[in-house]
Structures are given as C-alpha cells and as structure tokens.
Protein backbone atom coordinates (compact mmCIF):
# COMPACT_ATOMS: atom_id res chain seq x y z
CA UNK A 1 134.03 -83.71 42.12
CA UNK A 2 132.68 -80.52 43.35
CA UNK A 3 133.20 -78.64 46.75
CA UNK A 4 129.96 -79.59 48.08
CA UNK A 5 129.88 -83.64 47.28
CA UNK A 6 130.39 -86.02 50.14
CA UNK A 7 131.73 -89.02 50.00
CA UNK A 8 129.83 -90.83 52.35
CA UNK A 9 126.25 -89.36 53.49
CA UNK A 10 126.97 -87.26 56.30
CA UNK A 11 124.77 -87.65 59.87
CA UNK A 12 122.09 -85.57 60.92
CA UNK A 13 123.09 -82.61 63.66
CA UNK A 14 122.20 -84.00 66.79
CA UNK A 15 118.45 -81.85 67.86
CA UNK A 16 117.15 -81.93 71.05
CA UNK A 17 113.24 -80.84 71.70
CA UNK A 18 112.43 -77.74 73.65
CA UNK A 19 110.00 -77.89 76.06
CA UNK A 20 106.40 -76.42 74.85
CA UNK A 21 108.13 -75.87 71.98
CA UNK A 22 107.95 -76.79 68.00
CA UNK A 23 111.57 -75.71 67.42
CA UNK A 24 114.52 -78.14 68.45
CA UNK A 25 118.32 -76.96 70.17
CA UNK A 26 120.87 -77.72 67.48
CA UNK A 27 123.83 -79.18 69.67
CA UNK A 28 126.94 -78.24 69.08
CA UNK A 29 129.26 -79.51 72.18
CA UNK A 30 128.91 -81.57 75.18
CA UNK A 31 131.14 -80.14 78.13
CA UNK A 32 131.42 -81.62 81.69
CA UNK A 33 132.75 -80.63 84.85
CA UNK A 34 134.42 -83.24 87.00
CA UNK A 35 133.35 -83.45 90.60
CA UNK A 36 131.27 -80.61 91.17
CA UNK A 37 129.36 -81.49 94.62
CA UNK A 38 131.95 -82.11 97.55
CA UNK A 39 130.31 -85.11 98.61
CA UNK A 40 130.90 -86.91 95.17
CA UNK A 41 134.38 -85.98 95.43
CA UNK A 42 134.72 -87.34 98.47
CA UNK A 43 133.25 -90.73 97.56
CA UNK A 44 135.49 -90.74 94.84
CA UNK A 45 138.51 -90.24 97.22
CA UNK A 46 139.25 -86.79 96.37
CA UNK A 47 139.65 -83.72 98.37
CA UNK A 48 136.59 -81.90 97.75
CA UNK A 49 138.36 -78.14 97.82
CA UNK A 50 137.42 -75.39 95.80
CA UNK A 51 140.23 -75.92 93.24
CA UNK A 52 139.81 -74.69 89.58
CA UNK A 53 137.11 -76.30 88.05
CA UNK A 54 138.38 -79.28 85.05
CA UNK A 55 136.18 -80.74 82.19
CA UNK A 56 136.18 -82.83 79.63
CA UNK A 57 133.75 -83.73 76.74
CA UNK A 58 131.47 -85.97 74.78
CA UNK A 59 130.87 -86.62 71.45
CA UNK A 60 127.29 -85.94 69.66
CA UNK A 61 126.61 -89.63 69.39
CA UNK A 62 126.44 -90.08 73.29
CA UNK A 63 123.17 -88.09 73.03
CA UNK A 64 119.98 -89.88 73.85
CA UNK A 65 117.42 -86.85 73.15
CA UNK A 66 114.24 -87.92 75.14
CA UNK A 67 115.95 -90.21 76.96
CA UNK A 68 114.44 -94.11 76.90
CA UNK A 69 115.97 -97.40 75.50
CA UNK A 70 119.49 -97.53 76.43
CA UNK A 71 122.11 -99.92 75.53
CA UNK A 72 124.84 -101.47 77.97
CA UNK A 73 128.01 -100.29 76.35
CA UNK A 74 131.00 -102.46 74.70
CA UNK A 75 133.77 -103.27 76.78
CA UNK A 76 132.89 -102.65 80.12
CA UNK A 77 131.61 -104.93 83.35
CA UNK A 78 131.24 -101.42 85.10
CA UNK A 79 128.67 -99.21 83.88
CA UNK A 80 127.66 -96.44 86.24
CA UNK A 81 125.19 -93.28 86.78
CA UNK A 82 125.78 -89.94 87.42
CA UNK A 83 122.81 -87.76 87.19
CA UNK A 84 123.00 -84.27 86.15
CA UNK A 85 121.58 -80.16 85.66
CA UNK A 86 122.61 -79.33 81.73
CA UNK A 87 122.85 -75.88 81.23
CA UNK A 88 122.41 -74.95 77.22
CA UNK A 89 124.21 -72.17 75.78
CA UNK A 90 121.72 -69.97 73.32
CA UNK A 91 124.47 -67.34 72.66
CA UNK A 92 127.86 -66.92 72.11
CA UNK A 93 130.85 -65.39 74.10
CA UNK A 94 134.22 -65.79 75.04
CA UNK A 95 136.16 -64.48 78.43
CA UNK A 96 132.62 -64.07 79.85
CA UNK A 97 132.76 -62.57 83.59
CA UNK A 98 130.20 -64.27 86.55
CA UNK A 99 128.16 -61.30 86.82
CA UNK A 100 127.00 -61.66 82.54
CA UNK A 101 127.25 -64.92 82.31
CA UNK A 102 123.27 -66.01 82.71
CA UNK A 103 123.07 -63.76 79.61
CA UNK A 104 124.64 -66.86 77.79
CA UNK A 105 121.60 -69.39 78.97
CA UNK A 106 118.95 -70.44 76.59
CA UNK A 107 118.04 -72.90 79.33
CA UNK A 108 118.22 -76.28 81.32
CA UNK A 109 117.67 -79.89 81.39
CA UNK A 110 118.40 -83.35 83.14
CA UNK A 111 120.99 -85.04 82.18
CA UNK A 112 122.74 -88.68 82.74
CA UNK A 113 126.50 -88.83 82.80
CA UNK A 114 127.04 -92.58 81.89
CA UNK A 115 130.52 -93.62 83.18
CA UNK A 116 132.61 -97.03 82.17
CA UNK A 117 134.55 -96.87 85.62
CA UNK A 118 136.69 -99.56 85.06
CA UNK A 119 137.58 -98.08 82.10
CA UNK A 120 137.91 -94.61 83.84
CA UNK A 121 139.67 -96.29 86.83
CA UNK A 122 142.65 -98.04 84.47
CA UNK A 123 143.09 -94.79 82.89
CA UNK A 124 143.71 -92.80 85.86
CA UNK A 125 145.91 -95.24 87.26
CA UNK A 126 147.46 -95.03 83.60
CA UNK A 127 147.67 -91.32 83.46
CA UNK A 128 145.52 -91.41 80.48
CA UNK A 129 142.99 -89.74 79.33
CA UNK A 130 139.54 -90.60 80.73
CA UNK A 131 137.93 -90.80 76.70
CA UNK A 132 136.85 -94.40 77.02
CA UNK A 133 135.80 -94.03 80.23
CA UNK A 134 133.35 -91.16 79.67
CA UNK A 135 132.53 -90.57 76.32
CA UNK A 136 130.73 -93.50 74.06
CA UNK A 137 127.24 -94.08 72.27
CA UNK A 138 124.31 -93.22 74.24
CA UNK A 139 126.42 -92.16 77.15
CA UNK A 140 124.20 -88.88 77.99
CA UNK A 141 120.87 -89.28 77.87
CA UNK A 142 119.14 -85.74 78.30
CA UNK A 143 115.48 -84.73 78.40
CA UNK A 144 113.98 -81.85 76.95
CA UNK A 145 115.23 -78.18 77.27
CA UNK A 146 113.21 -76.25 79.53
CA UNK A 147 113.82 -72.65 78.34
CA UNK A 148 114.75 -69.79 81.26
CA UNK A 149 111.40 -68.13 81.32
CA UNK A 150 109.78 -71.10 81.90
CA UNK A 151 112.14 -72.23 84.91
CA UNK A 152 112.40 -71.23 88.33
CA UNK A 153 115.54 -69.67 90.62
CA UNK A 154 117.56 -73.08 89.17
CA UNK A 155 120.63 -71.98 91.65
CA UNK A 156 118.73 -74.28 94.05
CA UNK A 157 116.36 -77.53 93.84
CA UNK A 158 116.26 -81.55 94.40
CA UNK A 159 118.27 -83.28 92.16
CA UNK A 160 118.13 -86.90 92.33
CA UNK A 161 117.88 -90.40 90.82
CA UNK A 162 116.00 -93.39 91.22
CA UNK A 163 117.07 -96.98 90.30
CA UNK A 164 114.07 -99.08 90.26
CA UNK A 165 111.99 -96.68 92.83
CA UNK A 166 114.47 -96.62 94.97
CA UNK A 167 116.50 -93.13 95.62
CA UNK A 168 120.16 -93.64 94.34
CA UNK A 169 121.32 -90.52 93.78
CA UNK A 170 119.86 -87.58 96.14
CA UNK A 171 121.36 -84.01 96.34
CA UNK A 172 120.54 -80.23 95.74
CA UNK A 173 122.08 -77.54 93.22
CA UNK A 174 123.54 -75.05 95.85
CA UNK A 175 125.81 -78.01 96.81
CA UNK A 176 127.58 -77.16 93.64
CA UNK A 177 130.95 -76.06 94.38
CA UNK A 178 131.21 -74.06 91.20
CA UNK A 179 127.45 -72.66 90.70
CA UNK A 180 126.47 -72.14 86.81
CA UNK A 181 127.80 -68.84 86.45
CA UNK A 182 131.04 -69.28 88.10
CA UNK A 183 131.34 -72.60 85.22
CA UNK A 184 130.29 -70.48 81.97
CA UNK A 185 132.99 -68.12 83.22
CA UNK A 186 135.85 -70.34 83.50
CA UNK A 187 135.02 -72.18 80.27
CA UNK A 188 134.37 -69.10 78.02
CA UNK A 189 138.41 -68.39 79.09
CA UNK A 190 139.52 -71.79 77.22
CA UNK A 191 136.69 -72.23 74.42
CA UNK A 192 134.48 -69.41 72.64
CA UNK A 193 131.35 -70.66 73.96
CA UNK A 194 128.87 -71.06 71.20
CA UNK A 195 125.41 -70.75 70.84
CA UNK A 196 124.29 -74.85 71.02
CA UNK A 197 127.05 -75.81 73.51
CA UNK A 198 125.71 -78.26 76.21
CA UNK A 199 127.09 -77.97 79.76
CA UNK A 200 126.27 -81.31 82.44
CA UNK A 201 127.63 -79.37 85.67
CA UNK A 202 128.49 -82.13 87.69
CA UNK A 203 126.96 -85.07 89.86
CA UNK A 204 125.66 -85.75 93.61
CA UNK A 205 126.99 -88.45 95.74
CA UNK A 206 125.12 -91.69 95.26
CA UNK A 207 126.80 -92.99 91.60
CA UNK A 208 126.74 -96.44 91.62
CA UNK A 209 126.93 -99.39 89.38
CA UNK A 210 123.94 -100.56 86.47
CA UNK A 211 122.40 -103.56 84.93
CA UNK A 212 120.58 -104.70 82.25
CA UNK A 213 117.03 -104.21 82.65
CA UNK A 214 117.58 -101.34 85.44
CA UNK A 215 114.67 -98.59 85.49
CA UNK A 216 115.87 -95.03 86.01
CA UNK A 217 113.95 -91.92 86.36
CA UNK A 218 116.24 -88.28 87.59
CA UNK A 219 114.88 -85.53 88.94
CA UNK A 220 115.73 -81.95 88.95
CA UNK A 221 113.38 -79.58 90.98
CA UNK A 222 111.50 -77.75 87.73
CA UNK A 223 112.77 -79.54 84.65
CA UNK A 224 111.11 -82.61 83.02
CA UNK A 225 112.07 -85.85 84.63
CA UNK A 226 114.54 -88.11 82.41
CA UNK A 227 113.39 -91.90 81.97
CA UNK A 228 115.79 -94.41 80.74
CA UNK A 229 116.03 -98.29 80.93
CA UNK A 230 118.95 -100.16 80.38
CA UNK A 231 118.67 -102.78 77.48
C-alpha cells in the first residue's frame, strides 16, 4: 500500500459560501467563547465579571453551511438556542496583540450555538467536560461569510433570534464583554490561529428550549439572516 491510499474514502473539507462570492471558506476549526454578554451569564447563574475569557470547540460535522433543515439531536429532551456573531479567521498568527488583531479577519457571519443542556447541565454537575453537551451533528448552523469590506463598524448592531416570529433572543454586540479583538488576542496565546478558523463569540440572554417543527430566523445588524427549522 502506498503513502497516499486510504482506507476508507475520506470526507469532504467542510466549505462555507462567501457572500457575493464564487469562492467558498475552507473551515478549519470551530472555537467558542462561553458566556460572553453579562446578561446570559447571569441567566445562567453566573457572575457576569470580566474574568478571562474560556472556550471550547466543535467538530466540522456540526456545520450546517446555509443553514435550513435541521435535525433534533440523539439523546437529549433539552435542545436549546444560542444565537451568535462568527468571526472567520483569513490569516494566520499566534500571540496576536488587540491593537493587530482585525488584521486576522477575513470576515463575519450568523451563527447558531445548538446546546443539549441536560447534557451540559449533568456534566457540570459532573465536573466533566461539556463535549456532549455542545458539540454534535448539525449543532452550528452558520450562514454565509460576509467579507470585511462588505460589512459595517460590526463592534456594534442588533443581534437577535426569532422562534416562530416571535423575538427569543434580543441583544447588541457592544454588550460583549470581551469585544472581537480582545477574543483573537487571548486565543492566538493558546492556539496558532489559522487561516479558516471559525470563532462564534458568544450569546445574548434569551436561550431557551426547541421543538420539532420550530421556525428560526437570527439576525445580526449587516450579515445575512440564518434560517433553520427543526425536523
């Protein structure tokens, strides 16, 4: 057998359309930071001071490019929404300060954080890790990138979600308590950031729980609007 056989066929790299664009964004990593607007944290019975930033990741397959059909997940009687700003990465760098770090930004999109909270609740209680919880097929849905040139100051905006026209999820991006270049900088000290790296920077208060046949459309002032039903 040669270098370069396989022994199973190996998936496609996960693409995700650009905006006005023919090209696609090769994806190479899904970060997320944990409870990133004070409010959230606070409905999540945390105190919402400005300690470090934390993350944690998702695998390729929780992608949902274009958003659309998605299915209820395995294993869970608790599926909730947390809608999101994605910041993409279009070049690399590591130990990145504040002041540089836009340099790093190809551009943006919306993004849903799909969250088994039972599954996320027994595994704090636990001490476990939150993997089953947060990461799982079609567990981020994200619309198009919108490229930087083509946004607007995206430091500030609506951000919101609907659930079957009615307003879920309702917030604005200076209510960040780590703002987007404050985030590259503290990840590029832990991971070289690479080009294709996918950052969901955190939800608004509102998250809530989901059913089969629920409509949702999220809004970030700017960016395409993400559509998904759940099936």
């Amino acid at each position: 057998m040669t270098s370069n056989q396989l022994a199973f066929p190996a998936g496609a790299r996960k693409l995700i359309p650009i905006s006005g664009d023919r090209k696609s964004f090769p994806v190479n990593r899904v970060f997320c930071v944990g409870r990133n607007y004070a409010e959230h944290a606070r409905e999540m019975g945390n105190d919402p001071d400005r300690d470090p930033p934390f993350f944690f990741l998702k695998t390729l397959d929780a992608l949902v490019p274009g958003g659309g059909p998605v299915r209820y997940p395995r294993m869970t009687k608790e599926l909730h929404h947390e809608i999101e700003m994605v910041v993409a990465i279009g070049s690399p760098g590591a130990d990145v300060s504040p002041e540089l770090a836009m340099q790093h930004v190809f551009g943006y999109a919306v993004g849903l954080d799909l969250t088994r909270r039972d599954l996320q609740a027994e595994a704090k209680s636990l001490k476990r890790p939150w993997d089953f919880g947060k990461s799982f097929e079609q567990g981020a849905p994200i619309t198009a990138i919108t490229e930087v040139n083509d946004c607007g100051d995206m430091s500030k905006g609506e951000i919101s979600l609907s659930v079957n026209d009615k307003v879920r999820q309702l917030g604005n991006l200076n209510e960040m308590i780590w703002d987007v270049p404050e985030i590259i900088a503290y990840l590029s000290r832990f991971y070289y950031l690479e080009a294709g790296d996918l950052i969901f920077t955190g939800t608004p208060a509102g998250v809530g729980p989901l059913n089969y046949g629920d409509q949702l459309i999220g809004r970030v002032d700017g960016l395409c609007d993400l559509s998904v039903n759940i099936i």
